[in-house]
N, C-alpha and C. Protein backbone atom coordinates (compact mmCIF):
# COMPACT_ATOMS: atom_id res chain seq x y z
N UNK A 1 0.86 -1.17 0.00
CA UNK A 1 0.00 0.00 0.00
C UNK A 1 0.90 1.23 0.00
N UNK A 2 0.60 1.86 -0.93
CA UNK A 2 1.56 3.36 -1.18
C UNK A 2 1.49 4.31 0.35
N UNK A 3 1.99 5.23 0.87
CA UNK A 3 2.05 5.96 1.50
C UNK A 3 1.48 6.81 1.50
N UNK A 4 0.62 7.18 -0.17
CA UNK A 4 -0.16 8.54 -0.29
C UNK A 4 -1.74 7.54 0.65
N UNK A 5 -2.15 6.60 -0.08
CA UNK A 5 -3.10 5.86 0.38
C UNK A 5 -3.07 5.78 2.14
N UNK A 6 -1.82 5.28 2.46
CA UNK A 6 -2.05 5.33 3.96
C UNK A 6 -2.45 6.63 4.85
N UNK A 7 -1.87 7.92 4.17
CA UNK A 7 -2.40 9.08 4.75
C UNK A 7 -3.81 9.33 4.41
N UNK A 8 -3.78 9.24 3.04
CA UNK A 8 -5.88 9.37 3.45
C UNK A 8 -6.51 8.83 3.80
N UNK A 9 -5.90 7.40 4.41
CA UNK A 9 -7.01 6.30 5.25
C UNK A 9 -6.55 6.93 6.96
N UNK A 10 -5.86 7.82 7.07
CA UNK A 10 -5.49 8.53 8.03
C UNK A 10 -6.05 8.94 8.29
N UNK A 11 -6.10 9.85 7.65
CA UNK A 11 -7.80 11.65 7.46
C UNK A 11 -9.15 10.90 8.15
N UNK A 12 -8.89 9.11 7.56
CA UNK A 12 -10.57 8.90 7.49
C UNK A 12 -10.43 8.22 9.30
N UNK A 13 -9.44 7.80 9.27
CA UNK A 13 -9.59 7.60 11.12
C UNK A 13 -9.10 8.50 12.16
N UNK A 14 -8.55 9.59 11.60
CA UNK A 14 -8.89 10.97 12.34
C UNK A 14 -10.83 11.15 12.58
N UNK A 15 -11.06 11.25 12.11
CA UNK A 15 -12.52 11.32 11.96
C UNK A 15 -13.09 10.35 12.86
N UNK A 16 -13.03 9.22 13.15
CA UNK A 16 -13.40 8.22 13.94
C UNK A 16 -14.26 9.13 15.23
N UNK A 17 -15.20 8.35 14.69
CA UNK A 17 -16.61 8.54 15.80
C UNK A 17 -17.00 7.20 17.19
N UNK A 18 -17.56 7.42 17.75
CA UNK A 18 -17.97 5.97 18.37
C UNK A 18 -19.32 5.79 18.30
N UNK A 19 -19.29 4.28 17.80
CA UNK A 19 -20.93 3.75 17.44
C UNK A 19 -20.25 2.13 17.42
N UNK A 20 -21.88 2.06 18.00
CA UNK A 20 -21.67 0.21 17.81
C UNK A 20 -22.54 -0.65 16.74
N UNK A 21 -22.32 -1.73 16.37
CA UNK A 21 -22.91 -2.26 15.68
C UNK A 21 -24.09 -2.85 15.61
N UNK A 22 -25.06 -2.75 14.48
CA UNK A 22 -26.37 -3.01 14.64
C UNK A 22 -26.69 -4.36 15.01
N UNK A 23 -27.68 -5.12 15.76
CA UNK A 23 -27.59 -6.41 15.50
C UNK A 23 -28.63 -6.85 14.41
N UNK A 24 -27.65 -8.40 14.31
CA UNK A 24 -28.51 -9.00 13.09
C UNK A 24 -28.43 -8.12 11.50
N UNK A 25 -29.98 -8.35 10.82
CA UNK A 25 -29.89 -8.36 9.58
C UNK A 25 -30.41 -6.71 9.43
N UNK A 26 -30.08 -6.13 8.79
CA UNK A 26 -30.97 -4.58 8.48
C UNK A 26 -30.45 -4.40 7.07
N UNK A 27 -31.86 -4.74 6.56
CA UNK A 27 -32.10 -4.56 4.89
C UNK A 27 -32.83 -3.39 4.56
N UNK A 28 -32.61 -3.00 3.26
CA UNK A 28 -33.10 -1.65 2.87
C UNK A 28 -33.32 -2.28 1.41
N UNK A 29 -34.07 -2.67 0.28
CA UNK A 29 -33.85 -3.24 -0.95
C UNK A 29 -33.69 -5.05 -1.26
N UNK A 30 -34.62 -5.35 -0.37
CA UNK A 30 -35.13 -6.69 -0.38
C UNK A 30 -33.87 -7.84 0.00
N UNK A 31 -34.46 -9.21 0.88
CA UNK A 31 -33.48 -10.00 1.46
C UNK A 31 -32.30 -10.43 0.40
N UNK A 32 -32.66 -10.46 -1.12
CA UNK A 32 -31.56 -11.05 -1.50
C UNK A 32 -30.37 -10.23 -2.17
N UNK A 33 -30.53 -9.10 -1.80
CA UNK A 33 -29.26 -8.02 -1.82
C UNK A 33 -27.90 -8.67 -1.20
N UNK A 34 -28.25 -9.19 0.31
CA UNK A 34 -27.21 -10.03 1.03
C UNK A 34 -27.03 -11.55 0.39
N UNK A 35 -27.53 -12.33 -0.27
CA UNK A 35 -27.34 -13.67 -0.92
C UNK A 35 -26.21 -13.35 -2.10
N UNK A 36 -25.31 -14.55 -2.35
CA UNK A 36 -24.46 -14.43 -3.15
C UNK A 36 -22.77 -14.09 -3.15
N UNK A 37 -22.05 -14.50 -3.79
CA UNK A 37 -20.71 -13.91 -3.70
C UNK A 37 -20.67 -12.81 -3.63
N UNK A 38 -19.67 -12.23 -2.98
CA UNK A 38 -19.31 -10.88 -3.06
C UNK A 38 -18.94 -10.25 -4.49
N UNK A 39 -19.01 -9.26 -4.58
CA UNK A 39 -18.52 -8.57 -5.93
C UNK A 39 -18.65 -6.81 -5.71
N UNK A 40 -17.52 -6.44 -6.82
CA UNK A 40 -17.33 -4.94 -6.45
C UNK A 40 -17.36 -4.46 -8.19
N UNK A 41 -18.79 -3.80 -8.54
CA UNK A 41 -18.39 -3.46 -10.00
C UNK A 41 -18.58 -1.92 -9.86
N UNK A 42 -17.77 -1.26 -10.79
CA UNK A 42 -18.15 0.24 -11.57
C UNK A 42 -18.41 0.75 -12.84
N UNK A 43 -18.43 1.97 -12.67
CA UNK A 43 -18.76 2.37 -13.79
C UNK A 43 -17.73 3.97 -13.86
N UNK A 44 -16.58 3.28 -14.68
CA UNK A 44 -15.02 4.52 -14.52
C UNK A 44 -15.26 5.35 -15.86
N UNK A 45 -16.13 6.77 -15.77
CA UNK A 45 -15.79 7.79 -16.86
C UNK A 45 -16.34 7.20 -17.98
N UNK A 46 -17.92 5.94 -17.60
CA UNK A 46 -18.82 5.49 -18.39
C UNK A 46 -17.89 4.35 -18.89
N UNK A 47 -17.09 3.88 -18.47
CA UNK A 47 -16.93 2.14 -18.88
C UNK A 47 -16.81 1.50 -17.57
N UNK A 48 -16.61 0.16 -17.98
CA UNK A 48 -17.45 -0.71 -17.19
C UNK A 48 -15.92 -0.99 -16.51
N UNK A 49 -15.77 -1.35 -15.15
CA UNK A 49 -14.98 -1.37 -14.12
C UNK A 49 -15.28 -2.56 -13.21
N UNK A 50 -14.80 -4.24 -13.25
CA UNK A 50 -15.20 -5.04 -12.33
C UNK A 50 -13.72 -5.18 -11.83
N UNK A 51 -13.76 -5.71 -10.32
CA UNK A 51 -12.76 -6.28 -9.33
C UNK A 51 -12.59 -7.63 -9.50
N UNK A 52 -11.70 -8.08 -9.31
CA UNK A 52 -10.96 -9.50 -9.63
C UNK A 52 -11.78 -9.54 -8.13
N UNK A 53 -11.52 -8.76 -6.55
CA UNK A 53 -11.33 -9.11 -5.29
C UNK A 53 -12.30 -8.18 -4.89
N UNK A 54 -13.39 -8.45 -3.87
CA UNK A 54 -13.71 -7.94 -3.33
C UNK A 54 -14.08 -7.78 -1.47
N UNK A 55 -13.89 -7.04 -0.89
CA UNK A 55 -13.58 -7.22 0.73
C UNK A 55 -14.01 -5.95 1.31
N UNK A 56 -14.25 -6.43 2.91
CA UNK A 56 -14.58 -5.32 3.77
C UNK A 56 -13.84 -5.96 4.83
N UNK A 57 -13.29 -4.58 5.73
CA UNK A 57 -12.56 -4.94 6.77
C UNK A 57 -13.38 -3.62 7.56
N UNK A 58 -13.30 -4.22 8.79
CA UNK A 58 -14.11 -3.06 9.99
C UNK A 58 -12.88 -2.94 10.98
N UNK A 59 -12.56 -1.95 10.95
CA UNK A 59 -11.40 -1.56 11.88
C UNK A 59 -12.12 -0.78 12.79
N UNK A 60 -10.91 -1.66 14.52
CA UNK A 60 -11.60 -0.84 15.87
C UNK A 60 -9.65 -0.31 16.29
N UNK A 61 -9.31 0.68 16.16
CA UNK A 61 -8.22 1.15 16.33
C UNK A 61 -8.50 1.53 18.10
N UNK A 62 -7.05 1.63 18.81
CA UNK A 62 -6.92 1.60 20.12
C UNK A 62 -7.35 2.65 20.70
N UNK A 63 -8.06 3.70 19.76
CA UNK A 63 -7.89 4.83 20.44
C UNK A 63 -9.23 4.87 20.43
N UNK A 64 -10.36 4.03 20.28
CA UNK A 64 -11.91 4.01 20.00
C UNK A 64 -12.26 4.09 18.86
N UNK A 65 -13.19 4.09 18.55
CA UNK A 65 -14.30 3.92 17.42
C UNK A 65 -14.19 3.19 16.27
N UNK A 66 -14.83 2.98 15.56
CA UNK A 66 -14.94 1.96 14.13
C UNK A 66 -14.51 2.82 12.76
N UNK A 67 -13.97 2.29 12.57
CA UNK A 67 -13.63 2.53 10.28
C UNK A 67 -14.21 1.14 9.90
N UNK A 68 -14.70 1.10 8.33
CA UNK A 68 -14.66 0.68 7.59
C UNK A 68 -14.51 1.07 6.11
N UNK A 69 -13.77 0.00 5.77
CA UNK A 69 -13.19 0.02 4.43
C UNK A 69 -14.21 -0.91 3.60
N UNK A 70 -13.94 -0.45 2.49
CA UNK A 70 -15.37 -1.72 1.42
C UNK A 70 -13.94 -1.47 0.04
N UNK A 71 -13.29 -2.39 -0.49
CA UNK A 71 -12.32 -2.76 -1.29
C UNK A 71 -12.36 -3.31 -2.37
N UNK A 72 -12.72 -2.86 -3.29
CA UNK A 72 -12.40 -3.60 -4.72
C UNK A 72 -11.03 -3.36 -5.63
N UNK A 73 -10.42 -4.42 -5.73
CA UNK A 73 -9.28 -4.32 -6.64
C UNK A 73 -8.98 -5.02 -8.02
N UNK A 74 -8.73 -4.56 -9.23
CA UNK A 74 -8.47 -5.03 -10.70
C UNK A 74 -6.71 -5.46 -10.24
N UNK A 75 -6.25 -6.64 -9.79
CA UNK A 75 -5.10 -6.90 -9.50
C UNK A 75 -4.05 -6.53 -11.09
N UNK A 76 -4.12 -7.32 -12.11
CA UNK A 76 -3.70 -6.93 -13.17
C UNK A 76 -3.07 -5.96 -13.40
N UNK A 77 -4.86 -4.85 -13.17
CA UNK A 77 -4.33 -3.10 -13.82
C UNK A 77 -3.93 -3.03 -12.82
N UNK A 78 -3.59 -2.95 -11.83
CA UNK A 78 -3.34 -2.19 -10.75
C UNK A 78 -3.98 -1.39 -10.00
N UNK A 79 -5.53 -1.38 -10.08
CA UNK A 79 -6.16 -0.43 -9.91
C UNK A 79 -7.30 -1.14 -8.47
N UNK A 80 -7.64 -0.24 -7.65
CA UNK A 80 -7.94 -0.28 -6.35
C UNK A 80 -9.19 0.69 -6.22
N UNK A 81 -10.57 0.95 -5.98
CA UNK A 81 -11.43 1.10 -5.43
C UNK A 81 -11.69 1.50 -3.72
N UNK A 82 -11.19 2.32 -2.97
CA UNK A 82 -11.41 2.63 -1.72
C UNK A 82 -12.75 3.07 -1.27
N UNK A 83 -13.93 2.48 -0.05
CA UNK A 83 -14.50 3.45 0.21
C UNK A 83 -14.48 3.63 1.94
N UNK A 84 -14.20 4.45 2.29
CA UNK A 84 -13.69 4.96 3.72
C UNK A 84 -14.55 5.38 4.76
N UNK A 85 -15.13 4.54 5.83
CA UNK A 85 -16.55 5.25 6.54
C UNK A 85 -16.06 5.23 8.15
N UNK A 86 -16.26 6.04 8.59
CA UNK A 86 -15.85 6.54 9.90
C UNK A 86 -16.52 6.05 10.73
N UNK A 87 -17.39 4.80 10.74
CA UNK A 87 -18.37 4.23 11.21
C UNK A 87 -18.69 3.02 10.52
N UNK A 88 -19.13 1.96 11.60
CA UNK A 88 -19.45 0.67 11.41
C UNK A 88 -21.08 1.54 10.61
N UNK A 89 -21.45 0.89 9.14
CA UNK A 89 -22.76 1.59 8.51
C UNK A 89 -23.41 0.74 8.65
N UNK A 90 -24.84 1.55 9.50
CA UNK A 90 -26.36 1.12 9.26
C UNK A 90 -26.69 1.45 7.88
N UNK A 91 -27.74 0.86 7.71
CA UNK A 91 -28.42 1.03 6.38
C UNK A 91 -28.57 2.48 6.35
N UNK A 92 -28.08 3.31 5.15
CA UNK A 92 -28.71 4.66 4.72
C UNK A 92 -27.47 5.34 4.11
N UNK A 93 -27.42 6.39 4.09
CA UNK A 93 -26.33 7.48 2.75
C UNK A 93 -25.25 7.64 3.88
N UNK A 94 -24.24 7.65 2.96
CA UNK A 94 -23.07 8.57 3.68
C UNK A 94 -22.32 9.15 2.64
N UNK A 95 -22.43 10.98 2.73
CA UNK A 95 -21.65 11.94 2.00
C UNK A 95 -20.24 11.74 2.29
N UNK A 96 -19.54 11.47 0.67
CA UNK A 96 -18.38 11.52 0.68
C UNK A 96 -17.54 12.95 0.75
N UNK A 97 -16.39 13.00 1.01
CA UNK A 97 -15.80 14.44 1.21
C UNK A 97 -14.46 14.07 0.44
N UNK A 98 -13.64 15.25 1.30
CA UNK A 98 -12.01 15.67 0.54
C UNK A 98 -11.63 14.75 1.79
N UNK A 99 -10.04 14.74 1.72
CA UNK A 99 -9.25 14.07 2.88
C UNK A 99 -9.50 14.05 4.14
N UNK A 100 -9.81 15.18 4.63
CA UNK A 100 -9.80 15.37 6.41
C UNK A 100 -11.69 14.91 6.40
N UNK A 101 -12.27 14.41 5.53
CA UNK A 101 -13.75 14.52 5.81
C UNK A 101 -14.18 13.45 6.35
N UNK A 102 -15.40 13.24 7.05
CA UNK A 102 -15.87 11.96 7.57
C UNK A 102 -15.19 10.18 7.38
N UNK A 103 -15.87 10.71 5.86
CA UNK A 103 -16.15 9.16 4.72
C UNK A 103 -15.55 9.96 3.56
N UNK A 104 -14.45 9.16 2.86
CA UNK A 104 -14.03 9.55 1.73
C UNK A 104 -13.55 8.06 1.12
N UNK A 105 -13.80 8.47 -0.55
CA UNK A 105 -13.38 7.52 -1.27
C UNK A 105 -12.12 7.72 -2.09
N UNK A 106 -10.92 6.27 -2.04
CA UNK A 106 -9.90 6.85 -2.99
C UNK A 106 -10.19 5.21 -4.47
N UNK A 107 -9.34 6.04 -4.98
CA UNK A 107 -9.32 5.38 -6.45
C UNK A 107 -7.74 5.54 -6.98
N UNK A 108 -7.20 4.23 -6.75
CA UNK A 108 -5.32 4.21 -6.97
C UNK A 108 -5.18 3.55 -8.72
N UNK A 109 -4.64 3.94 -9.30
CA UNK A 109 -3.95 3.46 -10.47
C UNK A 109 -3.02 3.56 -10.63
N UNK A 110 -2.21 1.98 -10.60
CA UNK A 110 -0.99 1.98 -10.28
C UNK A 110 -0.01 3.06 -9.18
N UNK A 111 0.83 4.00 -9.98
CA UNK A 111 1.15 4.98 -8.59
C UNK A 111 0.39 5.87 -8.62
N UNK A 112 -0.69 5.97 -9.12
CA UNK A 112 -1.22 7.79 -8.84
C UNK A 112 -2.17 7.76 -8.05
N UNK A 113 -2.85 8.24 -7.26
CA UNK A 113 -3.97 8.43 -6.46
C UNK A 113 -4.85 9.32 -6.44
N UNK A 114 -5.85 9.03 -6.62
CA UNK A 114 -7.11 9.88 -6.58
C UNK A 114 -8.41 9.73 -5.27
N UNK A 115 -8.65 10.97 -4.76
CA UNK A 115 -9.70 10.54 -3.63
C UNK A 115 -10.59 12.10 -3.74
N UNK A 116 -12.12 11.53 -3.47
CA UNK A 116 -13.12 12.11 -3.02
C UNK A 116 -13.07 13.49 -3.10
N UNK A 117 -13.36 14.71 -3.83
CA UNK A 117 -12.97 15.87 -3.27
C UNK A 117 -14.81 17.06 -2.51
N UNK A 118 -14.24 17.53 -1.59
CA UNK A 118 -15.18 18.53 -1.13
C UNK A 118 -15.93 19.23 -2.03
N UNK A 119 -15.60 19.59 -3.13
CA UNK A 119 -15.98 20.46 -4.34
C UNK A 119 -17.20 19.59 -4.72
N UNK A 120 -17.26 18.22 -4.87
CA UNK A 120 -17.98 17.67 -5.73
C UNK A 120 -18.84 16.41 -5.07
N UNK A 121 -18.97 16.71 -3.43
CA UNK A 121 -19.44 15.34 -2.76
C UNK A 121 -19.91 14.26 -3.40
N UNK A 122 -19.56 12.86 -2.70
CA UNK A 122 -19.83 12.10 -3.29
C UNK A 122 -21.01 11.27 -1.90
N UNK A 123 -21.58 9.81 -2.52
CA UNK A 123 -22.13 9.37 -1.69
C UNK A 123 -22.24 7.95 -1.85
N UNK A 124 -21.79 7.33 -0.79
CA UNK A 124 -21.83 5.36 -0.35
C UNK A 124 -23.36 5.62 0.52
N UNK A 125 -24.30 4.98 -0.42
CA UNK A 125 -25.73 4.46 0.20
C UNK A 125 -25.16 2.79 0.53
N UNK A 126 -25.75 2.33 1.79
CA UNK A 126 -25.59 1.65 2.35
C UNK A 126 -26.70 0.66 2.49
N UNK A 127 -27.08 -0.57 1.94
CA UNK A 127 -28.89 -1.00 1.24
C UNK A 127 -29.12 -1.94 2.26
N UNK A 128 -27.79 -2.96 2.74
CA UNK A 128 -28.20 -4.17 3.37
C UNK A 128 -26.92 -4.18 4.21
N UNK A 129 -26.91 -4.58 5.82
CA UNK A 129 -26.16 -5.07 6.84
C UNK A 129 -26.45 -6.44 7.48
N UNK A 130 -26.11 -7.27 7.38
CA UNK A 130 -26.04 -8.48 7.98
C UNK A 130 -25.20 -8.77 9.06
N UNK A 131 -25.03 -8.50 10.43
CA UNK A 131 -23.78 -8.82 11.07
C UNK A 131 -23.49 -10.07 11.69
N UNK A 132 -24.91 -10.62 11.53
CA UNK A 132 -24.63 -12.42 11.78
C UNK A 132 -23.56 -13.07 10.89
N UNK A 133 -23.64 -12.27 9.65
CA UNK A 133 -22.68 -13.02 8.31
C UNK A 133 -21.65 -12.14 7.67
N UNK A 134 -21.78 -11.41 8.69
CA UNK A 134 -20.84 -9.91 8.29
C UNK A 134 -21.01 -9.97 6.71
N UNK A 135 -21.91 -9.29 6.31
CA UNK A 135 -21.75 -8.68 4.78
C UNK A 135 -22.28 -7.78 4.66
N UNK A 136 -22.12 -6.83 3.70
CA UNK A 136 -22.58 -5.04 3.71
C UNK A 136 -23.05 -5.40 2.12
N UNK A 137 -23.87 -4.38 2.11
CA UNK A 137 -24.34 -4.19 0.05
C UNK A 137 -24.52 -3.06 -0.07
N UNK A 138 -24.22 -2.43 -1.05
CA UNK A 138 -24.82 -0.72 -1.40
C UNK A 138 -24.21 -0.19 -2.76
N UNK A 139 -24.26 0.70 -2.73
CA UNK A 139 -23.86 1.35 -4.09
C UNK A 139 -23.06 2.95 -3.32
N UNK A 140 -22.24 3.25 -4.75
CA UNK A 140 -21.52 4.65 -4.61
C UNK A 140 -21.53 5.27 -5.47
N UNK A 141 -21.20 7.03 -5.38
CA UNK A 141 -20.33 7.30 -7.02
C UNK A 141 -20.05 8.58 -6.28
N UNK A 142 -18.93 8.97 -6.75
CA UNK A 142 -17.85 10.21 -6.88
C UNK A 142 -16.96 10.64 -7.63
N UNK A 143 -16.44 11.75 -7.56
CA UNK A 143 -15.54 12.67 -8.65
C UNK A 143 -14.55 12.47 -8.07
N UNK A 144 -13.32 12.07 -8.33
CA UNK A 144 -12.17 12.17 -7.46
C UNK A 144 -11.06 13.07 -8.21
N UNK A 145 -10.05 13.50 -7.70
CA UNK A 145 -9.12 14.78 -8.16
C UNK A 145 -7.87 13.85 -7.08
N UNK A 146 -7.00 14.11 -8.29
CA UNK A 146 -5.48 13.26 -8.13
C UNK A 146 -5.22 14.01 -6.42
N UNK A 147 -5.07 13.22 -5.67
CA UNK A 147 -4.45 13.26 -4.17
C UNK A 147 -2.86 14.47 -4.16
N UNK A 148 -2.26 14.13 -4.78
CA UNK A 148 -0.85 14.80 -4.76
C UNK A 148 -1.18 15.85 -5.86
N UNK A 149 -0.90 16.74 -5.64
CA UNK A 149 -0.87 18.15 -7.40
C UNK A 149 0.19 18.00 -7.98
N UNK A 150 0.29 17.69 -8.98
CA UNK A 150 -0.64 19.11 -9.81
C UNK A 150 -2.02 18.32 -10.29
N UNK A 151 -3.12 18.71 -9.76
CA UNK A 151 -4.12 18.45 -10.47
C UNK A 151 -4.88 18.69 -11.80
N UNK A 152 -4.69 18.28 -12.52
CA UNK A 152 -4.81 18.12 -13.85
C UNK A 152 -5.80 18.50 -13.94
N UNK A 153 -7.07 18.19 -13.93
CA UNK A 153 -8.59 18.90 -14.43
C UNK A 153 -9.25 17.48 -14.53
N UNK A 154 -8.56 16.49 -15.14
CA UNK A 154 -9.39 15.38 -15.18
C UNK A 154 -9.45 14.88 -14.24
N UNK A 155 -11.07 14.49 -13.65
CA UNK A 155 -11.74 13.91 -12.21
C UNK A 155 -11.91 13.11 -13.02
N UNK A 156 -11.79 11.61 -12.70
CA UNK A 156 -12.42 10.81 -12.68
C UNK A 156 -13.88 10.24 -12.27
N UNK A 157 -14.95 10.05 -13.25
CA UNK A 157 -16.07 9.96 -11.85
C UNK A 157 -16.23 8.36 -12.03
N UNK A 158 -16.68 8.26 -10.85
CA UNK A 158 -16.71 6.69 -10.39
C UNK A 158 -18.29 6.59 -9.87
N UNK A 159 -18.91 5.05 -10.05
CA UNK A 159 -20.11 5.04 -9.71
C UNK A 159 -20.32 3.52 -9.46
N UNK A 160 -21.11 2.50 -9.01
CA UNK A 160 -21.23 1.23 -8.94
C UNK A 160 -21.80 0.62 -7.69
N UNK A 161 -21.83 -0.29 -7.64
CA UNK A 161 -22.80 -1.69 -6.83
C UNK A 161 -21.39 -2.55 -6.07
N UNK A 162 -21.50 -2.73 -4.89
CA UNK A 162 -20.68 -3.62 -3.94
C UNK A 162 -21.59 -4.80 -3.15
N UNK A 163 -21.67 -5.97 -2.54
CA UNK A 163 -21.45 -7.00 -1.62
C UNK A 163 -20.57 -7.51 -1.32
N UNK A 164 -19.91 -7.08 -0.56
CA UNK A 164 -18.23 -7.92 0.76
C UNK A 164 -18.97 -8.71 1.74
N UNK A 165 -18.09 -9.41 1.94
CA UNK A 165 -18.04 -10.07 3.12
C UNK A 165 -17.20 -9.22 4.14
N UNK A 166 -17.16 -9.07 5.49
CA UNK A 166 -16.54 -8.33 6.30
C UNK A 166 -15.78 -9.34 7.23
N UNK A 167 -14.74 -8.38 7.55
CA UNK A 167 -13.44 -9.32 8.58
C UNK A 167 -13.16 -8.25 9.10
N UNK A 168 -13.35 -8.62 10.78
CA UNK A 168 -12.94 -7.82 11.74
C UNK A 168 -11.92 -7.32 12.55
């Protein structure tokens, strides 16, 4: 994991709130949202964007509160899918931001990095939680602007459908 990536997963556990986890199942978009393999697809600047891998990890760092990460990666291209929530998510929206913000999303290709910017919020709706089977489902989309400058002008926008399995 690059170093630019580790600082904005920084920003996102600076932010760290405390909340606990829901129990059981909380669906938003019918039971079989949670049935099935996991999968992480998009939609990159109107073409089609699937993950070889898809994963969620719920981080409880020592200092309190929950992150989660929701991960899709194209191993091949090199390319990585971040979405960053400052909170274990109940079902419903969470506005994406710039670096220091709540919930932000990054998007790595190969070395360059791109994440979430304030200018152009983005948003991870959150449809289905299962914590008996740890799996999350929802959808996203955001504009992202290269992490390091010079920022070029081209945002990438990103949009798509997730189910992970989660590891704690």
């Amino acid at each position: 994991m690059s170093y630019l990536r580790l600082f904005a997963l920084a920003g996102v556990l600076l932010a760290l709130t405390r909340c606990s986890e829901p129990e059981g199942t909380v669906t938003k978009g019918g039971p079989d949202i949670l049935s099935g393999p996991p999968f992480f697809t998009a939609m990159l600047d109107g073409a089609p964007w699937v993950a070889d891998t898809a994963e969620g990890i719920v981080l409880t760092p020592s200092a309190g509160g929950v992150a989660t990460l929701v991960i899709g990666t194209r191993r091949v291209a090199r390319q990585t899918i971040t979405l960053g929530l400052a909170t274990f998510p109940a079902t419903g929206q969470y506005a994406l931001g710039g670096i220091f913000s709540k919930h932000v999303a990054l998007f790595d290709i190969d070395t360059i990095s791109y994440i979430s910017i304030d200018a152009h919020p983005g948003l991870v709706s959150v449809d289905a939680v299962n914590t008996t089977d740890s799996v999350l489902a929802g959808s996203f989309t955001f504009e992202a602007a290269r992490l390091i400058p010079p920022d070029t002008g081209a945002h990438p926008m990103l949009s798509g459908q997730f189910r992970v399995h989660y590891v704690h």
